[in-house]
PDB file of N, CA and C in Angstrom:
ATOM      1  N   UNK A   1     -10.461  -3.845 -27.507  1.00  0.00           N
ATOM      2  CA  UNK A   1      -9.605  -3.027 -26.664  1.00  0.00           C
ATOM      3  C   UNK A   1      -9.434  -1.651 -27.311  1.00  0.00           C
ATOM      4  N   UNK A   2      -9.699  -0.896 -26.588  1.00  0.00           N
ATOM      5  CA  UNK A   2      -9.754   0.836 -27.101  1.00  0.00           C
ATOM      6  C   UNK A   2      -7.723   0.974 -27.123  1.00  0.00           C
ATOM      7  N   UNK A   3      -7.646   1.985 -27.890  1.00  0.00           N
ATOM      8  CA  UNK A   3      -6.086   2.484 -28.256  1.00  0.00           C
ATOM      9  C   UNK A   3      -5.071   2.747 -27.182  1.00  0.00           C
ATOM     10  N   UNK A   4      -6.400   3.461 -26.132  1.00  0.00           N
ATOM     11  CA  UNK A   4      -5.709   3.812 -24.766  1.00  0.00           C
ATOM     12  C   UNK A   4      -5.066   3.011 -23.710  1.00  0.00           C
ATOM     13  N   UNK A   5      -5.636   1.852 -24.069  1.00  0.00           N
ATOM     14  CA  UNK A   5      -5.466   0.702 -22.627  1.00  0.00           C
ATOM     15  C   UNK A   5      -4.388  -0.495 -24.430  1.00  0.00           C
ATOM     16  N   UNK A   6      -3.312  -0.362 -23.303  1.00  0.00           N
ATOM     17  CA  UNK A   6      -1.942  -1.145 -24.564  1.00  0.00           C
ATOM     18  C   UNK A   6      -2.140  -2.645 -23.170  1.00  0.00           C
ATOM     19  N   UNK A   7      -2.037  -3.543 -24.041  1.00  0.00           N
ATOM     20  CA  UNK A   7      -0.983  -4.950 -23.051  1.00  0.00           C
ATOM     21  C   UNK A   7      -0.458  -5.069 -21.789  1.00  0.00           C
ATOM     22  N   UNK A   8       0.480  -3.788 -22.309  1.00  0.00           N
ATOM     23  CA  UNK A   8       1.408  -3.081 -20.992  1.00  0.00           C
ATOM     24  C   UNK A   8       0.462  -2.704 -20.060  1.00  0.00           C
ATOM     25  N   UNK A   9      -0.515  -1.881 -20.136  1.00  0.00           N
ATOM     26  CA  UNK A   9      -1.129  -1.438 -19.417  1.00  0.00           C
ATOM     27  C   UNK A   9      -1.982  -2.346 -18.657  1.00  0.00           C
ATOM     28  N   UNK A  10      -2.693  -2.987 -19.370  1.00  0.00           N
ATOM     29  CA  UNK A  10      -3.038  -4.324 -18.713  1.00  0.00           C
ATOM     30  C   UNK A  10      -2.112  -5.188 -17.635  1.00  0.00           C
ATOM     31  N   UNK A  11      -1.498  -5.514 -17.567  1.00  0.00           N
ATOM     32  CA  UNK A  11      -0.081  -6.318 -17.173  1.00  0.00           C
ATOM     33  C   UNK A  11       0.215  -5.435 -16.210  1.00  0.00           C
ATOM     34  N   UNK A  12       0.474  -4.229 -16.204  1.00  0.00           N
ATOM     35  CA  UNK A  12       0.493  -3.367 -15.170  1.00  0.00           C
ATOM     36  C   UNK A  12      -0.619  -3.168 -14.122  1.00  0.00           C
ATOM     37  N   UNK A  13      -1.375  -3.310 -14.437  1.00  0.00           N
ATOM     38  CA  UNK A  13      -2.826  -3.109 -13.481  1.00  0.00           C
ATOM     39  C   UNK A  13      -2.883  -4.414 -12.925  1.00  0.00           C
ATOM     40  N   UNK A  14      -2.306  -5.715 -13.491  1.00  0.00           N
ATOM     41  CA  UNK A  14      -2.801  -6.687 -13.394  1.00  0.00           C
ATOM     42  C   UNK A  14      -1.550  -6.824 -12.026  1.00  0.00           C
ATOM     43  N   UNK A  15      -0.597  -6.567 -11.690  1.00  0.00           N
ATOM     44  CA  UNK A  15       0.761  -5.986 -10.987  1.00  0.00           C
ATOM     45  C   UNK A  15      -0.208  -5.514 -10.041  1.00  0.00           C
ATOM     46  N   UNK A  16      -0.295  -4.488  -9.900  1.00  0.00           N
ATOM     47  CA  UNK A  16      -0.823  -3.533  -9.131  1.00  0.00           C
ATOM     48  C   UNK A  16      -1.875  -4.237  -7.943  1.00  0.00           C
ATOM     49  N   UNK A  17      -2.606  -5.134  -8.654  1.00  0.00           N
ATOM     50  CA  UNK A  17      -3.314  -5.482  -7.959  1.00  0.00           C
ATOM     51  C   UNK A  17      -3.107  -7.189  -6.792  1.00  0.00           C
ATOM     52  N   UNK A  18      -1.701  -7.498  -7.796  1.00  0.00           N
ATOM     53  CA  UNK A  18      -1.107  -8.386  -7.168  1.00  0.00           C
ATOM     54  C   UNK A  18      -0.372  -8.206  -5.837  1.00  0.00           C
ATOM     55  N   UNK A  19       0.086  -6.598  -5.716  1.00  0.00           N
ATOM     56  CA  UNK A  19       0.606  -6.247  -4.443  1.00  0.00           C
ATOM     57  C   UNK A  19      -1.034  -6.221  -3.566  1.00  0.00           C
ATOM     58  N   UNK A  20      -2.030  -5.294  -4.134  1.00  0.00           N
ATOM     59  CA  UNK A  20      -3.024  -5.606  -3.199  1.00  0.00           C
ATOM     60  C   UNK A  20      -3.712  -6.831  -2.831  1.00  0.00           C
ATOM     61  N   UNK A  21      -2.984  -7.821  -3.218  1.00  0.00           N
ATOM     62  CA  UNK A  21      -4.002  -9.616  -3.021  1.00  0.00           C
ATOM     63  C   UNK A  21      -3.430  -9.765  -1.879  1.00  0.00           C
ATOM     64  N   UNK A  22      -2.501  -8.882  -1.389  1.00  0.00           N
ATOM     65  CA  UNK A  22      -1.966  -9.551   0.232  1.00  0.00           C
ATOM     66  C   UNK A  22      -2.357  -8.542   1.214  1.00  0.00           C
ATOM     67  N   UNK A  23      -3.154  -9.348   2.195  1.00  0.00           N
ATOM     68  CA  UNK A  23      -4.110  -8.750   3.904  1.00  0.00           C
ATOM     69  C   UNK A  23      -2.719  -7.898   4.366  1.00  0.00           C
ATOM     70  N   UNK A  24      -1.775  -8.429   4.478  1.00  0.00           N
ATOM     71  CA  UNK A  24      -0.693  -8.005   5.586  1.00  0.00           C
ATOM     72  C   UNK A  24      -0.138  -6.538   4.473  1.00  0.00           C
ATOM     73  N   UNK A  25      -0.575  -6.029   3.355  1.00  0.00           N
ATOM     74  CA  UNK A  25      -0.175  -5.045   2.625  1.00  0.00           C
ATOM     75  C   UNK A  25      -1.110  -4.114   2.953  1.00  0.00           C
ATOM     76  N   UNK A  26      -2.601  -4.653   2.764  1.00  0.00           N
ATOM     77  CA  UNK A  26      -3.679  -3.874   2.828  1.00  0.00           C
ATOM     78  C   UNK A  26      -3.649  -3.530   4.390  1.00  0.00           C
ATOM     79  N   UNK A  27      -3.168  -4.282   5.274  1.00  0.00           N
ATOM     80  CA  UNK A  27      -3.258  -3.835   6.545  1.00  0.00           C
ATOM     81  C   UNK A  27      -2.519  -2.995   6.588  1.00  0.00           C
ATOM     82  N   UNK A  28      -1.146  -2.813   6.352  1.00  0.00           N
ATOM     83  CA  UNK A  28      -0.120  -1.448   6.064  1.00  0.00           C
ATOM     84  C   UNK A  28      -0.431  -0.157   5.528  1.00  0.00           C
ATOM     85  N   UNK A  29      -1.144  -0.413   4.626  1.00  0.00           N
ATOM     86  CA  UNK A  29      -1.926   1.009   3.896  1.00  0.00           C
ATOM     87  C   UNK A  29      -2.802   1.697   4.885  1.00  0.00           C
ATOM     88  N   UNK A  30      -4.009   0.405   5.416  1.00  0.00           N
ATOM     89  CA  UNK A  30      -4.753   0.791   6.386  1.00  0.00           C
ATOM     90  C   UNK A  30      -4.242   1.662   7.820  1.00  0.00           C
ATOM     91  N   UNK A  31      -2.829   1.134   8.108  1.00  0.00           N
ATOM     92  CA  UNK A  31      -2.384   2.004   9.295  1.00  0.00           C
ATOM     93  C   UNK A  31      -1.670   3.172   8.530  1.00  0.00           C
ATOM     94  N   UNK A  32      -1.607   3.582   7.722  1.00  0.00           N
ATOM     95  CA  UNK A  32      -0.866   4.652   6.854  1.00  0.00           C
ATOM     96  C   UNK A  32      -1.970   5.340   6.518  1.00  0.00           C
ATOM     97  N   UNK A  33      -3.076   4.773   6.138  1.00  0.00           N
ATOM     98  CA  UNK A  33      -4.290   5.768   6.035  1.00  0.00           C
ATOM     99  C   UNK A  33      -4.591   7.472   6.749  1.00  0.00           C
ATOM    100  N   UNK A  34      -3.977   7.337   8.083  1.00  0.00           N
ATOM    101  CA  UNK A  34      -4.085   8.927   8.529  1.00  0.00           C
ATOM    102  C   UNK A  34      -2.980   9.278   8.920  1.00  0.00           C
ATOM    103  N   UNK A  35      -2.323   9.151   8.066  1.00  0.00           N
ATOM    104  CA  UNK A  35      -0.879   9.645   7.958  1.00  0.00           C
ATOM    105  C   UNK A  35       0.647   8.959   8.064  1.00  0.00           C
ATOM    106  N   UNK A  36       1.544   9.150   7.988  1.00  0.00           N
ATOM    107  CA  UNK A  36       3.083   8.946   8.217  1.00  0.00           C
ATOM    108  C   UNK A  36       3.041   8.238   9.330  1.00  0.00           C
ATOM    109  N   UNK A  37       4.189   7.060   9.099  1.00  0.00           N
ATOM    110  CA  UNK A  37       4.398   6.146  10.591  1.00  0.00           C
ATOM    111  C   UNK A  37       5.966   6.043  10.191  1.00  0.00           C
ATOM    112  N   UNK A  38       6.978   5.622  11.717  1.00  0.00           N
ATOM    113  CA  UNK A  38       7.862   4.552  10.901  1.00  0.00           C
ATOM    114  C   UNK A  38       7.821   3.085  11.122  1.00  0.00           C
ATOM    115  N   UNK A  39       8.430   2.456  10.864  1.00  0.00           N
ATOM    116  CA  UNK A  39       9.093   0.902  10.803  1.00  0.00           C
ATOM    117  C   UNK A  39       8.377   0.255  12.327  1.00  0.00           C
ATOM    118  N   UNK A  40       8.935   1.046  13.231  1.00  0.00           N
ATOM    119  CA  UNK A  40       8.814   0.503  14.442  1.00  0.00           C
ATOM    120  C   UNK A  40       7.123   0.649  15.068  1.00  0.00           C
ATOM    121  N   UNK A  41       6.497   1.547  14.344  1.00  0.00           N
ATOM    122  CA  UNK A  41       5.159   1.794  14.771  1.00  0.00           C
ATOM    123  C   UNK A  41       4.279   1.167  13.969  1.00  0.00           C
ATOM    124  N   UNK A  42       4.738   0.854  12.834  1.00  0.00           N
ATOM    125  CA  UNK A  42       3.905   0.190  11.961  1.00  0.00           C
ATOM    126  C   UNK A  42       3.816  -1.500  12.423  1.00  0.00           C
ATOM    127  N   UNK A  43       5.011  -1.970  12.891  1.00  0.00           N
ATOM    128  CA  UNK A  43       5.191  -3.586  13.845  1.00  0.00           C
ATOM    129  C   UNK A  43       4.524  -3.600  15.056  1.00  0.00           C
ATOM    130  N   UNK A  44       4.691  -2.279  15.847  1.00  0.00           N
ATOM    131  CA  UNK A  44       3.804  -2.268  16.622  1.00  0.00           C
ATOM    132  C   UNK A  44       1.958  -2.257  16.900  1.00  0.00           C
ATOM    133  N   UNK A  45       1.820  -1.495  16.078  1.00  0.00           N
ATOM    134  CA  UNK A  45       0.169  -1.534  15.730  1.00  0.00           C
ATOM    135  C   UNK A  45      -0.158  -2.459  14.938  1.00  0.00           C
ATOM    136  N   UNK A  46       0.484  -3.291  13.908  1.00  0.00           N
ATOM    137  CA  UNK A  46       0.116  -4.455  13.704  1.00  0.00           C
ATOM    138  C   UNK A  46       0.571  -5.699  13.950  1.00  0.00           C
ATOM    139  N   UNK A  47       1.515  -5.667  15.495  1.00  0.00           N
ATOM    140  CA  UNK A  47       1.826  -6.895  15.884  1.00  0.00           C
ATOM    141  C   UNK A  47       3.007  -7.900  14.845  1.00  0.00           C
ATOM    142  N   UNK A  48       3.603  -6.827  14.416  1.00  0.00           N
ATOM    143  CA  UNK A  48       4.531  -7.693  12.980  1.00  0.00           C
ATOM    144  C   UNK A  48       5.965  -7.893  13.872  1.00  0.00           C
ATOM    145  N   UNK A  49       6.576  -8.284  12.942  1.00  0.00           N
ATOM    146  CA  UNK A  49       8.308  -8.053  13.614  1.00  0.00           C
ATOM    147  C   UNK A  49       8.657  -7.095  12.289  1.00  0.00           C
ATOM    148  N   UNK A  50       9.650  -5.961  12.701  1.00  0.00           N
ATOM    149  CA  UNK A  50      10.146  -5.221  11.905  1.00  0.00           C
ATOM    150  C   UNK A  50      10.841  -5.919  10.024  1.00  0.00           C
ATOM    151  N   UNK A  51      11.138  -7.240  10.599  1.00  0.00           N
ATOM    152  CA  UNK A  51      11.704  -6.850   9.223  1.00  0.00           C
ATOM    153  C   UNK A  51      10.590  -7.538   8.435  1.00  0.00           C
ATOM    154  N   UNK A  52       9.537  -8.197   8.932  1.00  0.00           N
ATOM    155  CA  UNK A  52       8.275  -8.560   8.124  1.00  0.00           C
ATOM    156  C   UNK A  52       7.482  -7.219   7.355  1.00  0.00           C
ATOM    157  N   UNK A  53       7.858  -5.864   8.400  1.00  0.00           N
ATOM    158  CA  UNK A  53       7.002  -4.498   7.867  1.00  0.00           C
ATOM    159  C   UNK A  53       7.961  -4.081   7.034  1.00  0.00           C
ATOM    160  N   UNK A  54       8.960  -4.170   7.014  1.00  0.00           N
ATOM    161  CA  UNK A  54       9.884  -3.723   5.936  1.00  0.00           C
ATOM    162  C   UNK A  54      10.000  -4.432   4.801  1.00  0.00           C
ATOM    163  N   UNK A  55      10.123  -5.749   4.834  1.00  0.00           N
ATOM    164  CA  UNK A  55      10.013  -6.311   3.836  1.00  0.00           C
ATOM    165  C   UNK A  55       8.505  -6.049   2.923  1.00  0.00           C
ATOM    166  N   UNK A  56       7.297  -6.175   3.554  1.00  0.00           N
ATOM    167  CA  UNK A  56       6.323  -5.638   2.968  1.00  0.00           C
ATOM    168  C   UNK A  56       6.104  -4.206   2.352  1.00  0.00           C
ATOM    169  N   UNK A  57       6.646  -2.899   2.947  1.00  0.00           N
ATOM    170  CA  UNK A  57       6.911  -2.169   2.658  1.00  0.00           C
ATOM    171  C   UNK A  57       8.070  -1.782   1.637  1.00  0.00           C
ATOM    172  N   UNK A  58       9.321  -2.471   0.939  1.00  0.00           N
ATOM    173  CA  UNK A  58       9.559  -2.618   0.016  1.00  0.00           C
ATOM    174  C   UNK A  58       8.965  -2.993  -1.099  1.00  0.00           C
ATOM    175  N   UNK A  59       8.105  -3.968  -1.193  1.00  0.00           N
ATOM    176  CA  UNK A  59       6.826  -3.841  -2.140  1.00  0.00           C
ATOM    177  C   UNK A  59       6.408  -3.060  -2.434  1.00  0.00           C
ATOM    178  N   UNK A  60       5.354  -2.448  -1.604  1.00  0.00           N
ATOM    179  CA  UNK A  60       4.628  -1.428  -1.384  1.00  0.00           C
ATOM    180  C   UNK A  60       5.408  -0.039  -2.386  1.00  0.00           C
ATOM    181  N   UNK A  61       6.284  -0.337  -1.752  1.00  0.00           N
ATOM    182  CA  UNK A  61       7.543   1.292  -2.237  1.00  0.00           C
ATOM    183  C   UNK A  61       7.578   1.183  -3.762  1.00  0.00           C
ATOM    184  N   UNK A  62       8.233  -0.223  -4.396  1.00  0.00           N
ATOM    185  CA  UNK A  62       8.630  -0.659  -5.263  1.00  0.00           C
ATOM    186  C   UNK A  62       7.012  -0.293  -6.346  1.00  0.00           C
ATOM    187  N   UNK A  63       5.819  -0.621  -5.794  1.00  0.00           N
ATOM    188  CA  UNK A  63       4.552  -0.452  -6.666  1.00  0.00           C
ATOM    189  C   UNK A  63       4.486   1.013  -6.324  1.00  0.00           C
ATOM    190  N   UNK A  64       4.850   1.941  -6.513  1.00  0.00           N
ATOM    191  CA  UNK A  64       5.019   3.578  -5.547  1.00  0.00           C
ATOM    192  C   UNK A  64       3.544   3.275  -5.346  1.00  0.00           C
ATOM    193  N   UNK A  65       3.223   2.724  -4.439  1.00  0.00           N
ATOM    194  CA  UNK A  65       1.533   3.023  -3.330  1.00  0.00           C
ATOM    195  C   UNK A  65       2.498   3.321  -2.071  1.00  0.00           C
ATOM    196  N   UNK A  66       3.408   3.447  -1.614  1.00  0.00           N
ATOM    197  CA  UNK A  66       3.796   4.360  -0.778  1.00  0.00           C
ATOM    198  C   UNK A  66       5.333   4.854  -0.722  1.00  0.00           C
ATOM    199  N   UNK A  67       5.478   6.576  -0.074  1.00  0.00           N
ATOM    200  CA  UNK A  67       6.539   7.211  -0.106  1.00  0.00           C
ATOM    201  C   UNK A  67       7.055   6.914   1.267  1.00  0.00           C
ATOM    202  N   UNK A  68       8.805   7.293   1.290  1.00  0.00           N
ATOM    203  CA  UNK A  68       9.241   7.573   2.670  1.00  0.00           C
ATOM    204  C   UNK A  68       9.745   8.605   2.633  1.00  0.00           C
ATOM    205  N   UNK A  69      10.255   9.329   3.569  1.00  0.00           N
ATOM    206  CA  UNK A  69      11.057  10.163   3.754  1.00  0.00           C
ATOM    207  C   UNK A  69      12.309   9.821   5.190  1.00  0.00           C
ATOM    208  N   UNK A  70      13.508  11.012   5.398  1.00  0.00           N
ATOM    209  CA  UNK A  70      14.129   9.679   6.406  1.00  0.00           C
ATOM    210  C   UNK A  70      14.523  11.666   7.141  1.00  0.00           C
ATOM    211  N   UNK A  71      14.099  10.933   8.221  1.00  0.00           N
ATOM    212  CA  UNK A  71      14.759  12.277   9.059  1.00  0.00           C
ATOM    213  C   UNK A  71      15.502  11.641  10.697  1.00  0.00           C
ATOM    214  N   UNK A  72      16.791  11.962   9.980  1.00  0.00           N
ATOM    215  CA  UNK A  72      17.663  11.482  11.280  1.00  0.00           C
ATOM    216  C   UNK A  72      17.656   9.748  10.573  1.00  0.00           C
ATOM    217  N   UNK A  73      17.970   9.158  11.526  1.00  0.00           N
ATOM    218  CA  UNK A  73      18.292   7.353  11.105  1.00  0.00           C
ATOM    219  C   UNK A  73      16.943   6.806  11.399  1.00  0.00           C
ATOM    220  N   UNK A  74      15.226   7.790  11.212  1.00  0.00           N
ATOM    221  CA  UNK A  74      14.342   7.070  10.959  1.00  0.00           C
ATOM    222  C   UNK A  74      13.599   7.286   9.987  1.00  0.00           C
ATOM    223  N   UNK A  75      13.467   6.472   9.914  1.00  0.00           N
ATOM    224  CA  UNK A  75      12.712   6.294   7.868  1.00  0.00           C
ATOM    225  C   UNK A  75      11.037   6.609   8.102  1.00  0.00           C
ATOM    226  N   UNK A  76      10.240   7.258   7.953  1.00  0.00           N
ATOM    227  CA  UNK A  76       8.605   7.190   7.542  1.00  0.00           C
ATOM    228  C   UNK A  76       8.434   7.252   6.810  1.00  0.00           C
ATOM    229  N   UNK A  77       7.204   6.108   6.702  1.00  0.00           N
ATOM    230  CA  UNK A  77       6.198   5.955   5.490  1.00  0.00           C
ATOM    231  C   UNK A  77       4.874   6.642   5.434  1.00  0.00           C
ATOM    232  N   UNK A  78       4.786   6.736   4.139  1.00  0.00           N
ATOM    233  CA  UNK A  78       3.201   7.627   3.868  1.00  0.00           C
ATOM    234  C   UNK A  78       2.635   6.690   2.529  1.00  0.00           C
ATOM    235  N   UNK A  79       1.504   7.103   2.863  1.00  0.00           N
ATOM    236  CA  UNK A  79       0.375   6.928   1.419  1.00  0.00           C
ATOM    237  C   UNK A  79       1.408   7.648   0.339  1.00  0.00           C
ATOM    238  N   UNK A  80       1.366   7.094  -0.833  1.00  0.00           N
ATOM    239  CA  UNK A  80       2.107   8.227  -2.075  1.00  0.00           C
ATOM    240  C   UNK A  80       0.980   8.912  -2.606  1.00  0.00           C
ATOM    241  N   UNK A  81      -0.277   8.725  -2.409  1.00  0.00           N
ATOM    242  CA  UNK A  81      -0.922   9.654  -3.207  1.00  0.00           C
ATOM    243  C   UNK A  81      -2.040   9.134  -2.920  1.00  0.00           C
ATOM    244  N   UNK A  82      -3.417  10.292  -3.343  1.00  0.00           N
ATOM    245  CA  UNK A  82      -4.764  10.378  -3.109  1.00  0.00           C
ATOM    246  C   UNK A  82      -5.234   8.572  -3.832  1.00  0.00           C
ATOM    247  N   UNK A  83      -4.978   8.457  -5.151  1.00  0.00           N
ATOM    248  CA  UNK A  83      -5.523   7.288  -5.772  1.00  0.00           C
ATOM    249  C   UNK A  83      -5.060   6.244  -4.865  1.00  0.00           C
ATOM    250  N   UNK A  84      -4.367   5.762  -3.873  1.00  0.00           N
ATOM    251  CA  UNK A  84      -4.101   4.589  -3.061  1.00  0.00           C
ATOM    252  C   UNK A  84      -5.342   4.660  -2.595  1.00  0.00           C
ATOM    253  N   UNK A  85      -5.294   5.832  -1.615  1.00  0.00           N
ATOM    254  CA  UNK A  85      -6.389   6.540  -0.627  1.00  0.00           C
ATOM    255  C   UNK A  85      -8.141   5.906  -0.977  1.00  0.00           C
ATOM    256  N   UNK A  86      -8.026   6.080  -2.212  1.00  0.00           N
ATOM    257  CA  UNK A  86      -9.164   6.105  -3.267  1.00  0.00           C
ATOM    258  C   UNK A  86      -9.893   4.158  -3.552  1.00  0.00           C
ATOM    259  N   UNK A  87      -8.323   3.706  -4.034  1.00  0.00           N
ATOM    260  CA  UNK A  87      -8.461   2.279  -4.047  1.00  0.00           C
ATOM    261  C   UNK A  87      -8.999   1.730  -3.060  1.00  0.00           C
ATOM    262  N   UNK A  88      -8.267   2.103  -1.922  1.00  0.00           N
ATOM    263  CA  UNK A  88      -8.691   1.394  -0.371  1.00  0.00           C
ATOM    264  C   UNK A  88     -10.171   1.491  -0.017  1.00  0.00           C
ATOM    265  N   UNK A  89     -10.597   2.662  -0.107  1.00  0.00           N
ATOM    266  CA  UNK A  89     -12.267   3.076   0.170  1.00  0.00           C
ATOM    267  C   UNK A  89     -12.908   2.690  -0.653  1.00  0.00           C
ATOM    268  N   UNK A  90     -12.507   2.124  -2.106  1.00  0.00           N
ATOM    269  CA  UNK A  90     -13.481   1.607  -3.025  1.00  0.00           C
ATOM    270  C   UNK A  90     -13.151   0.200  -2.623  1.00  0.00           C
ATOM    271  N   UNK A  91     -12.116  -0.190  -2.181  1.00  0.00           N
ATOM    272  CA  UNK A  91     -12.530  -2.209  -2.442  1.00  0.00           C
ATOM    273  C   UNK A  91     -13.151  -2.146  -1.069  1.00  0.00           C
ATOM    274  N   UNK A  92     -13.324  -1.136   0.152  1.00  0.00           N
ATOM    275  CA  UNK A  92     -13.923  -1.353   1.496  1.00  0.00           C
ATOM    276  C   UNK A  92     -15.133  -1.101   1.496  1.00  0.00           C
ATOM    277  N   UNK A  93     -15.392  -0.486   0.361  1.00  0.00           N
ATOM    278  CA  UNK A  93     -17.085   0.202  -0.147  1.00  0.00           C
ATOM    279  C   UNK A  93     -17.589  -1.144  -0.663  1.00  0.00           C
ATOM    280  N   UNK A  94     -16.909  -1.657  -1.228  1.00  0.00           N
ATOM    281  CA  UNK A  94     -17.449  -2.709  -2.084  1.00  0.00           C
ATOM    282  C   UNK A  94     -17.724  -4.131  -1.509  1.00  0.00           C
ATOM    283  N   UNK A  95     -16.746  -4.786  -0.584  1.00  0.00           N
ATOM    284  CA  UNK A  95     -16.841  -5.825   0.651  1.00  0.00           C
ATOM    285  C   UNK A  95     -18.021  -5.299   1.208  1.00  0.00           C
ATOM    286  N   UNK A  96     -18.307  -4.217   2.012  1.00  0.00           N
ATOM    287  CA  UNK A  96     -19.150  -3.337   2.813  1.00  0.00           C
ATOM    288  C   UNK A  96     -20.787  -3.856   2.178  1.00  0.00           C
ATOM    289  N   UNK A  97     -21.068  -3.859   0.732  1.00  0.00           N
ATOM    290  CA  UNK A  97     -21.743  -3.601  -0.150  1.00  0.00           C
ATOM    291  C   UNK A  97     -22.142  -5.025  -0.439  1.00  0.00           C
ATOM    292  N   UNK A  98     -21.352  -6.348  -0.172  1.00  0.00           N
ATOM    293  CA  UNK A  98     -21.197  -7.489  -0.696  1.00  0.00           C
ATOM    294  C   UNK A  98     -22.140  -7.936   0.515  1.00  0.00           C
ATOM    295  N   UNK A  99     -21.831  -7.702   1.808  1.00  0.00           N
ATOM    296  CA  UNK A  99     -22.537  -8.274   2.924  1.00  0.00           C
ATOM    297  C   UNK A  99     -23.915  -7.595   3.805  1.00  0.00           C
TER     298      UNK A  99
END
């Protein structure tokens, strides 16, 4: 093990990827992919009940792979950043690649 990569770091990645072992997360990212949704659009395009997208999306929040912002009494979600963006197209490159 090189100096750079500690235990922690391991254990952390190993986290990280435990939020992505679930379809119904990766499907959330996937509708967040071109941009900001809220609560109610995100149940809708994937057929969820709200507090199943919220509850998943507390995860999500909690691993910061995604931000909200709240304007007025509705909350949207976004991608938090390019590397989510990045993850998603590499494990879809890679399935893609498998078959």
């Amino acid at each position: 093990m090189s100096k750079e990569v500690t235990v922690e770091n391991i254990t952390d990645v190993a986290e990280l990827f435990k939020v992505f072992g679930d379809s119904t997360r990766i499907r959330i990212l996937l509708a967040l992919k071109n941009g900001e949704l809220c609560v109610m659009d995100i149940s809708e395009k994937l057929e969820m009940s709200i507090s199943g997208v919220s509850h998943q999306l507390a995860i999500l929040r909690r691993a910061d792979l995604v931000r909200n912002r709240k304007e007025g009494k509705t909350v949207y979600y976004s991608i938090a950043d390019d590397h989510v963006h990045t993850m998603l197209a590499q494990g879809l490159e890679h399935i893609k690649e498998e078959k």
